[in-house]
Protein backbone atom coordinates (compact mmCIF):
# COMPACT_ATOMS: atom_id res chain seq x y z
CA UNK A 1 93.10 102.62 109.20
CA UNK A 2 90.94 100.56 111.44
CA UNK A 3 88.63 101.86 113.91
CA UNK A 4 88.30 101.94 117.37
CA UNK A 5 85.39 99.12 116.78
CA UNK A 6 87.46 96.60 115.06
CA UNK A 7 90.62 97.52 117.46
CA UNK A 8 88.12 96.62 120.39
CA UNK A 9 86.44 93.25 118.42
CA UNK A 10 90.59 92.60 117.34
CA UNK A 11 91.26 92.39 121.05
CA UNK A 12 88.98 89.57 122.12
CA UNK A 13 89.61 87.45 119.15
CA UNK A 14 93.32 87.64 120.27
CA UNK A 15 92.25 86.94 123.97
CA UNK A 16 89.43 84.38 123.76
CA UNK A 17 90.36 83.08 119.77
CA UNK A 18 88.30 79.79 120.38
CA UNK A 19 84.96 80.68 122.47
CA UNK A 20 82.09 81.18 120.95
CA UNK A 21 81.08 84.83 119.19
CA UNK A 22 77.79 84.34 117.34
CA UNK A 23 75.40 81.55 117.92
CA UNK A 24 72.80 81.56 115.21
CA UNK A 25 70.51 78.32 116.05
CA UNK A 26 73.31 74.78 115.66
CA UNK A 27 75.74 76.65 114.22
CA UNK A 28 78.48 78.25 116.01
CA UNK A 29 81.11 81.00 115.24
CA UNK A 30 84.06 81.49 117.29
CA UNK A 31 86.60 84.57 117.24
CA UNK A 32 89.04 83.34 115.30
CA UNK A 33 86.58 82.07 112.36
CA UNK A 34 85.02 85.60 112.35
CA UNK A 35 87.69 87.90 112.95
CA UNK A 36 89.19 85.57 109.34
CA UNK A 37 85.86 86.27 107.61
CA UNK A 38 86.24 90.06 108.56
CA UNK A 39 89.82 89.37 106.75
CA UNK A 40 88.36 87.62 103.79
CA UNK A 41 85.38 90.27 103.25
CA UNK A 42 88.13 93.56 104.02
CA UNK A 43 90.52 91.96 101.04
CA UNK A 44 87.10 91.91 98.82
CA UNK A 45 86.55 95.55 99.79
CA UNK A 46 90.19 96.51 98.95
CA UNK A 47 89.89 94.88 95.28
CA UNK A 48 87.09 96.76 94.57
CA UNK A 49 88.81 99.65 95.87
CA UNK A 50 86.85 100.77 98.77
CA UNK A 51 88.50 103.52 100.82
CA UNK A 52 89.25 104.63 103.88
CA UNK A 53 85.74 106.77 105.12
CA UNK A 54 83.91 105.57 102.24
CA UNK A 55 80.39 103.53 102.61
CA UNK A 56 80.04 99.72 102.33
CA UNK A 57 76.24 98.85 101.91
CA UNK A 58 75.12 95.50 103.27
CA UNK A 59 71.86 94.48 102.58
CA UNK A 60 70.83 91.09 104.63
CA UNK A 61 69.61 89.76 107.34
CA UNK A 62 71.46 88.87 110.52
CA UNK A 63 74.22 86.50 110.11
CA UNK A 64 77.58 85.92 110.82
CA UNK A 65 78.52 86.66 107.35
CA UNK A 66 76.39 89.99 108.01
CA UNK A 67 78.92 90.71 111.11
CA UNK A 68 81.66 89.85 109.62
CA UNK A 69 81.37 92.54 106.75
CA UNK A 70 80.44 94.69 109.09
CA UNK A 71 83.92 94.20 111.01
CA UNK A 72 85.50 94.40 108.25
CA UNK A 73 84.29 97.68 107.20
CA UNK A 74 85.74 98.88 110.26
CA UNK A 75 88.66 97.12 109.74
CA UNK A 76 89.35 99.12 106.18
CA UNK A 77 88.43 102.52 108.24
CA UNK A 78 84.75 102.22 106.37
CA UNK A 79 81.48 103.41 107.49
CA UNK A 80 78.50 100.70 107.59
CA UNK A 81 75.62 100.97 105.95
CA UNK A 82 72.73 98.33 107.08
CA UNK A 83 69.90 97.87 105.37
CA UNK A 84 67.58 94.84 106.68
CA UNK A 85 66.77 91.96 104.33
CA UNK A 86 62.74 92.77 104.71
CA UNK A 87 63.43 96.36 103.27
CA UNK A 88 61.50 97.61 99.73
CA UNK A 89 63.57 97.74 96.65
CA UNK A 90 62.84 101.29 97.17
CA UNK A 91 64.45 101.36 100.17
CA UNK A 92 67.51 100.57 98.89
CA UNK A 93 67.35 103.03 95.85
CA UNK A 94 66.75 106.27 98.62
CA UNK A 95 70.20 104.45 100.59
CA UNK A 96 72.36 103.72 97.64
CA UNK A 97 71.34 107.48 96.56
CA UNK A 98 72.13 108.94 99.62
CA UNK A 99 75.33 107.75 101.00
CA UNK A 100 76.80 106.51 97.60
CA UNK A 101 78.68 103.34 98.65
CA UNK A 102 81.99 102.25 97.83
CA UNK A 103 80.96 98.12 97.49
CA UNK A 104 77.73 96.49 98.34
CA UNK A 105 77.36 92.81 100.20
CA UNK A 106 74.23 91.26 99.47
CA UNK A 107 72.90 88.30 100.21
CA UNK A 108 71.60 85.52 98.09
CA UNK A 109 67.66 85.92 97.47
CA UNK A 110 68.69 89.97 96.79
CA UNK A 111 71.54 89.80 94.75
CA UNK A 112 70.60 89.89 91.46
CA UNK A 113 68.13 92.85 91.60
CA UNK A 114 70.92 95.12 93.88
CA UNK A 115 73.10 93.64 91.24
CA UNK A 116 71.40 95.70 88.48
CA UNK A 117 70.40 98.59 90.50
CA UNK A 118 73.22 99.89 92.17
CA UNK A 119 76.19 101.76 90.92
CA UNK A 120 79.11 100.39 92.84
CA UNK A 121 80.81 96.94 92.89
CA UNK A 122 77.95 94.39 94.22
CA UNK A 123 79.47 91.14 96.03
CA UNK A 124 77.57 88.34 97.42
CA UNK A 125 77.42 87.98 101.28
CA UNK A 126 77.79 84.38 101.22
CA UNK A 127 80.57 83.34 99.44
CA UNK A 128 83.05 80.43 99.60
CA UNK A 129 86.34 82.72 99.93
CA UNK A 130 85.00 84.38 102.86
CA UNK A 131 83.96 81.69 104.81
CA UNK A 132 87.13 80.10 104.45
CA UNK A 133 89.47 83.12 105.53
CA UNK A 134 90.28 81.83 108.59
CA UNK A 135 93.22 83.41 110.98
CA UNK A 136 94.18 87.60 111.78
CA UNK A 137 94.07 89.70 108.54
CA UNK A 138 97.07 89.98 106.69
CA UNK A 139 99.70 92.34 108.23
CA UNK A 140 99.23 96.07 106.65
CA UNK A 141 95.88 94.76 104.93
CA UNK A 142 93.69 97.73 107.16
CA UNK A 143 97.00 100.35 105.93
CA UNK A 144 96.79 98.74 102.41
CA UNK A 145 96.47 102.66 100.10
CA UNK A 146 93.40 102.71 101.08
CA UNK A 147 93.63 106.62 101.98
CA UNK A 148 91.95 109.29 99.29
């Protein structure tokens, strides 16, 4: 079921598909490229079997990739769970403990120590499959059984 955020973020990718949406130094992201992402990271969160109102833990800095699973938690009816990429190990024991996520994005220089630490399916924030999801997420894919 997606939210009211990614029903917003879905609108503006259909309107304005081509400008620009993130500018992170040279490199550019439009709409469409990160509305596909979204796609790409929301099909990752369905194989693991994330649910609708459960927790997706992303632990990076900011990035498109970063925005993109964001989105995409939204898309699947998820709630976000950011933790910055300068956060303590510890930090991310006390986060995984409290809200319990469903799937966890990390990013590269993290990865393997939030592999072995946390309790849910760990993916890595920057992989090839999600950067080349490109177009609108499949029909149904936010309505996939994703409800308890």
């Amino acid at each position: 079921m997606p939210t009211a955020l990614w029903e917003k973020f879905d609108r503006v990718a259909d309107n304005i598909p081509d400008a620009p949406a993130i500018i992170e130094g040279d490199r550019v992201v439009c709409f469409r490229e990160l509305r596909g992402r979204a796609a790409g990271f929301a099909a990752a969160m369905a194989r693991n079997g994330m649910r609708t109102g459960e927790r997706c833990l992303i632990w990076a800095g900011n990035s498109p990739e970063t925005a993109a699973a964001m989105l995409a938690t939204w898309l699947v009816g998820g709630i976000v769970v950011l933790l910055n990429d300068e956060a303590p190990l510890e930090h991310l024991y006390h986060v995984a403990n409290v809200t319990r996520p469903a799937v966890a994005f990390i990013d590269d220089p993290r990865f393997a120590v939030a592999a072995r630490a946390l309790a849910c399916p760990v993916e890595r924030l920057f992989q090839q499959e999600f950067a080349e999801a490109i177009g609108p997420p499949a029909p149904g894919l936010a309505v996939l059984d994703l409800e308890p």
